[in-house]
C-alpha atoms as a PDB file:
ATOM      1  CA  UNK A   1       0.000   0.000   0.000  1.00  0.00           C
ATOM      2  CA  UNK A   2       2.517   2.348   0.570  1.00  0.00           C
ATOM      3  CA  UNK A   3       4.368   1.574  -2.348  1.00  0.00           C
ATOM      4  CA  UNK A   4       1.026   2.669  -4.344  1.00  0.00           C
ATOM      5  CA  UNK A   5       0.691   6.454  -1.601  1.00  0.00           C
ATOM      6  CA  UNK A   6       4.509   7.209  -3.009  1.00  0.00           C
ATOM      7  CA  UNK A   7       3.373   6.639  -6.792  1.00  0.00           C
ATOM      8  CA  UNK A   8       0.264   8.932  -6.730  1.00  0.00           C
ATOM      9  CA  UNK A   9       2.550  11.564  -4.828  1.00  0.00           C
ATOM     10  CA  UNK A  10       5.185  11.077  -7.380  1.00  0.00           C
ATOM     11  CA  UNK A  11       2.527  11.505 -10.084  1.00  0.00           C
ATOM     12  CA  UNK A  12       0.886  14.527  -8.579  1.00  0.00           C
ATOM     13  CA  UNK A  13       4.242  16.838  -8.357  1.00  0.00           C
ATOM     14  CA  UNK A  14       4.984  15.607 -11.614  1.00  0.00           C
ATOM     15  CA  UNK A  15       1.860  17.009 -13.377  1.00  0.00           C
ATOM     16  CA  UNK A  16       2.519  19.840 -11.030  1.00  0.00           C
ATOM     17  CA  UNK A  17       5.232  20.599 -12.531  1.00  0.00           C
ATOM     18  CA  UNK A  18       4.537  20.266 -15.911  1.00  0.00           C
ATOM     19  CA  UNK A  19       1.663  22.748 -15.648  1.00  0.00           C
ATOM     20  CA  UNK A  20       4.119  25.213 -13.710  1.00  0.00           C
ATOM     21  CA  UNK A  21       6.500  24.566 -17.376  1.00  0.00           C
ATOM     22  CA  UNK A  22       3.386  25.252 -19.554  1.00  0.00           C
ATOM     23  CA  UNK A  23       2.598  28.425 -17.636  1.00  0.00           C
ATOM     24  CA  UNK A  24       5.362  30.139 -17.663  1.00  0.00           C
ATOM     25  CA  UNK A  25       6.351  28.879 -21.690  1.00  0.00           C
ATOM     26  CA  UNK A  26       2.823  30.574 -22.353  1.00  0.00           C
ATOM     27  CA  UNK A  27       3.435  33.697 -19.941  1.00  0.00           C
ATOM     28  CA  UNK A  28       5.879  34.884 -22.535  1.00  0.00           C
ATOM     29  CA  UNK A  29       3.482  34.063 -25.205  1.00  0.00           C
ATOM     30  CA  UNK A  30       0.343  35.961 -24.111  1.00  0.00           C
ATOM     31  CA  UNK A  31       2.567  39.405 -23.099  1.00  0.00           C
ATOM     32  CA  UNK A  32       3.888  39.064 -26.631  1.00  0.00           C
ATOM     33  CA  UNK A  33      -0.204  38.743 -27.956  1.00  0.00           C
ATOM     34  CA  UNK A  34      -1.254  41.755 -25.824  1.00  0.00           C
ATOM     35  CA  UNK A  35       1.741  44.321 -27.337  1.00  0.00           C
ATOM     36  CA  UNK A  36       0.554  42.790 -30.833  1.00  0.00           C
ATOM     37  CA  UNK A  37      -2.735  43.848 -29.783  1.00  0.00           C
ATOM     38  CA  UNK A  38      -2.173  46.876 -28.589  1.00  0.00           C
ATOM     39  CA  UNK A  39       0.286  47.905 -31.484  1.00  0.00           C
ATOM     40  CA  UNK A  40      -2.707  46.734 -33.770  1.00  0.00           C
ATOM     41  CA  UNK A  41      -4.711  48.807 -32.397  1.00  0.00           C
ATOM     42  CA  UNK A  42      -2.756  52.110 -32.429  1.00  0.00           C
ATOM     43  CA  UNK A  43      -2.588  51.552 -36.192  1.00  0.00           C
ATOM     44  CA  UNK A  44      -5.891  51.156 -37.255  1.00  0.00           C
ATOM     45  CA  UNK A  45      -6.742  54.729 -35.120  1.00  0.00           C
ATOM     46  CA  UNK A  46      -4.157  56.277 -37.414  1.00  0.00           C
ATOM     47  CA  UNK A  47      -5.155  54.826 -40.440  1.00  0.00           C
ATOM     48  CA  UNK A  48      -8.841  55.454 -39.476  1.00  0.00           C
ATOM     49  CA  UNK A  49      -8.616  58.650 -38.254  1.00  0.00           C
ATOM     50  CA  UNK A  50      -9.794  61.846 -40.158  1.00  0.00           C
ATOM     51  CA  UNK A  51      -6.709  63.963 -41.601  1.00  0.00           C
ATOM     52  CA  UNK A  52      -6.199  67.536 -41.944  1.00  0.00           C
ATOM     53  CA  UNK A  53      -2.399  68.099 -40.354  1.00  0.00           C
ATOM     54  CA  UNK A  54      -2.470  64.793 -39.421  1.00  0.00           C
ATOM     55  CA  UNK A  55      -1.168  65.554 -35.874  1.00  0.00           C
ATOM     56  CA  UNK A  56      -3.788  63.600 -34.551  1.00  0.00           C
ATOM     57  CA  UNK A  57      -3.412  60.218 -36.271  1.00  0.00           C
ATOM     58  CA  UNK A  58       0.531  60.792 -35.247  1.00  0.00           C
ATOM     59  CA  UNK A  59      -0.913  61.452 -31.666  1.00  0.00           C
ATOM     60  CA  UNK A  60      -1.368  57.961 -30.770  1.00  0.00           C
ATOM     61  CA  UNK A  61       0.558  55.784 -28.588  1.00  0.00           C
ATOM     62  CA  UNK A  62       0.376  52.124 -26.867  1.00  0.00           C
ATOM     63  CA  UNK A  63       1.898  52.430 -23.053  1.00  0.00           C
ATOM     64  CA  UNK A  64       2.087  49.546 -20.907  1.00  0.00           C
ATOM     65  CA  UNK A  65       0.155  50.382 -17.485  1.00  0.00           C
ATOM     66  CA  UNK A  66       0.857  46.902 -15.435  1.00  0.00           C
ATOM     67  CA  UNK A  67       2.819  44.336 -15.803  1.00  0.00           C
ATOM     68  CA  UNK A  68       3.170  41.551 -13.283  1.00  0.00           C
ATOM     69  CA  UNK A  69       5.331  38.357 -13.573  1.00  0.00           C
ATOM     70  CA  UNK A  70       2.189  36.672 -15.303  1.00  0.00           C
ATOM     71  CA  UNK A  71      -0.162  39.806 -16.604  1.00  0.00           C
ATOM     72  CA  UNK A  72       0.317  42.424 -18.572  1.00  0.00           C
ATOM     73  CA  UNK A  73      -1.817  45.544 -19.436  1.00  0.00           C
ATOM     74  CA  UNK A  74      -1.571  47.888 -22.203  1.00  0.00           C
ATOM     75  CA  UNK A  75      -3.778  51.342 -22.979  1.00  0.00           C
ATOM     76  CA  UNK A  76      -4.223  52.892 -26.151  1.00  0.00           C
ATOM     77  CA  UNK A  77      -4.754  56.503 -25.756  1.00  0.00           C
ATOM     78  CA  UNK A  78      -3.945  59.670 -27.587  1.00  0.00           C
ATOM     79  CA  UNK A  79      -1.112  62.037 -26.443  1.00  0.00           C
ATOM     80  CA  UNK A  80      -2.802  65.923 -25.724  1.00  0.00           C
ATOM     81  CA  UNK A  81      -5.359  65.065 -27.740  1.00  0.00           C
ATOM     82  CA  UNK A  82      -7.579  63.147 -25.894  1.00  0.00           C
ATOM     83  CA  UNK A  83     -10.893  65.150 -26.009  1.00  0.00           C
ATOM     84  CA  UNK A  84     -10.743  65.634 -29.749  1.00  0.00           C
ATOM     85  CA  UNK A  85     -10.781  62.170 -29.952  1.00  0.00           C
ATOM     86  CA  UNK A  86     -13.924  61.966 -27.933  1.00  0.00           C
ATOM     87  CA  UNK A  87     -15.654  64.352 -29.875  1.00  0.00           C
ATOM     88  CA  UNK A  88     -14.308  62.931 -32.871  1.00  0.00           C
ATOM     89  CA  UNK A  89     -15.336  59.319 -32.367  1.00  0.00           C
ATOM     90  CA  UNK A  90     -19.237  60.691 -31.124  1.00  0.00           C
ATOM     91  CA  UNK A  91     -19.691  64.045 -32.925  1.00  0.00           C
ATOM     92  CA  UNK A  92     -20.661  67.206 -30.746  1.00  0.00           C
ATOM     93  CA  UNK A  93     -23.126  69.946 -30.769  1.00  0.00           C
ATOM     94  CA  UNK A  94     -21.938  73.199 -32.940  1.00  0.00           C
ATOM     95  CA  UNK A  95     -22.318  76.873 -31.716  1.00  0.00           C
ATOM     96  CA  UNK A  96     -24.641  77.768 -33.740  1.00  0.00           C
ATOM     97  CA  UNK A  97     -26.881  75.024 -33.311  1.00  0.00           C
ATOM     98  CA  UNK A  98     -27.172  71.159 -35.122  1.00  0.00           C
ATOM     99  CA  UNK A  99     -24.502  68.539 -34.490  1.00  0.00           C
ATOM    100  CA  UNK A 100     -21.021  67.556 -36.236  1.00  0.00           C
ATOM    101  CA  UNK A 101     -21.248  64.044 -37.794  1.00  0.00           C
ATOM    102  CA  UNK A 102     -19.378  61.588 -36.131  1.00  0.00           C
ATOM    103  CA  UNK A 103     -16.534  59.683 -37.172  1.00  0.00           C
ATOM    104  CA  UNK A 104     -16.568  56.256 -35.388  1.00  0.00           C
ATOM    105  CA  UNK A 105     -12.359  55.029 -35.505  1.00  0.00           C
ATOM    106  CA  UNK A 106     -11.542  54.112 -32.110  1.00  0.00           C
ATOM    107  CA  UNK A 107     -14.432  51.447 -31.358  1.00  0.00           C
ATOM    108  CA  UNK A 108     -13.876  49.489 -34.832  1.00  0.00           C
ATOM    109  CA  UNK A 109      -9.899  49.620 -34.434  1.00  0.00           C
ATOM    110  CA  UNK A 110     -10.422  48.187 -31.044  1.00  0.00           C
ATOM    111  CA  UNK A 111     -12.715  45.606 -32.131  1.00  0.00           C
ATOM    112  CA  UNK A 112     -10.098  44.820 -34.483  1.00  0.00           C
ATOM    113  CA  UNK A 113      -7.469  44.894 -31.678  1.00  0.00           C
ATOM    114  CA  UNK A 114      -9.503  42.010 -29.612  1.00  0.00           C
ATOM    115  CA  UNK A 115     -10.300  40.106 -31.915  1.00  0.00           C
ATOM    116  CA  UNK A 116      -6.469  39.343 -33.325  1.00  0.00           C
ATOM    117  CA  UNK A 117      -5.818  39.143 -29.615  1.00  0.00           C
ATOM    118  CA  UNK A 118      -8.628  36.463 -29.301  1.00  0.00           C
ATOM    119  CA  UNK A 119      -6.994  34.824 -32.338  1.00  0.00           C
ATOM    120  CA  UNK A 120      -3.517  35.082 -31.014  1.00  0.00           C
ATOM    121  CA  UNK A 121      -4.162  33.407 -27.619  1.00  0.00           C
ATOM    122  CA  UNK A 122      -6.378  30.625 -29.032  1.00  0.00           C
ATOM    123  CA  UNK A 123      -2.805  29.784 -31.333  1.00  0.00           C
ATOM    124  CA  UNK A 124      -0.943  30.094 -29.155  1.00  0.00           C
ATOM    125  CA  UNK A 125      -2.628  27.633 -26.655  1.00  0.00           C
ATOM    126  CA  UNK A 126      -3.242  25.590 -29.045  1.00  0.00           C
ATOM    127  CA  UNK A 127       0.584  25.393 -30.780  1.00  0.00           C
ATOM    128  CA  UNK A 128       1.708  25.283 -26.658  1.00  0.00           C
END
């Protein structure tokens, strides 16, 4: 019997540590899906985004906010610009009355930005 308690142990810490392997071989994987993401992302709100100087297309950046041994967190956002891009993205009300159309760039480009994410992870777990 105790021959058979020393076997399961054995077992046990060895699947242990094969998902402690897999974890960190995928940690590596996922921060490099999320910077893909987020670089995806700041693309397609330059590419979308309505020109006159182009200043604001240029404006955009990706900045990591957290990272942790295992997570990682990006944001998107525009440098000094950030409430033209609000009233870009919804239109606004004009002084003299009626409302500036509105110029939707930010929700598709992040749309775009989780789904390749979505895609990336799913590869990635599946190629391990």
């Amino acid at each position: 019997m105790a021959g058979k308690k020393v076997a399961v142990d054995g077992l046990a810490d060895a699947v242990a540590g094969m998902l402690d392997e897999y974890a960190r071989a995928t940690e590596q994987d996922m921060k490099k899906a999320v910077r893909d993401a987020g670089n995806t992302v700041k693309k397609a709100i330059g590419e979308g985004a309505p020109v006159k100087t182009g200043k604001y297309a240029k404006s955009w950046a990706v900045k990591t906010t957290k990272e942790t041994a295992n997570a990682l967190e990006v944001t998107v956002h525009s440098r000094n610009r950030y409430q033209l891009a609000h009233l870009l993205e919804h239109g606004h009300a004009k002084r003299n009355g009626g409302r500036t159309r509105a110029i939707p760039h930010i929700a598709p480009a992040e749309q775009q930005g989780i789904e390749q994410l979505e895609r990336d992870i799913e590869r990635s777990l599946r190629n391990g």
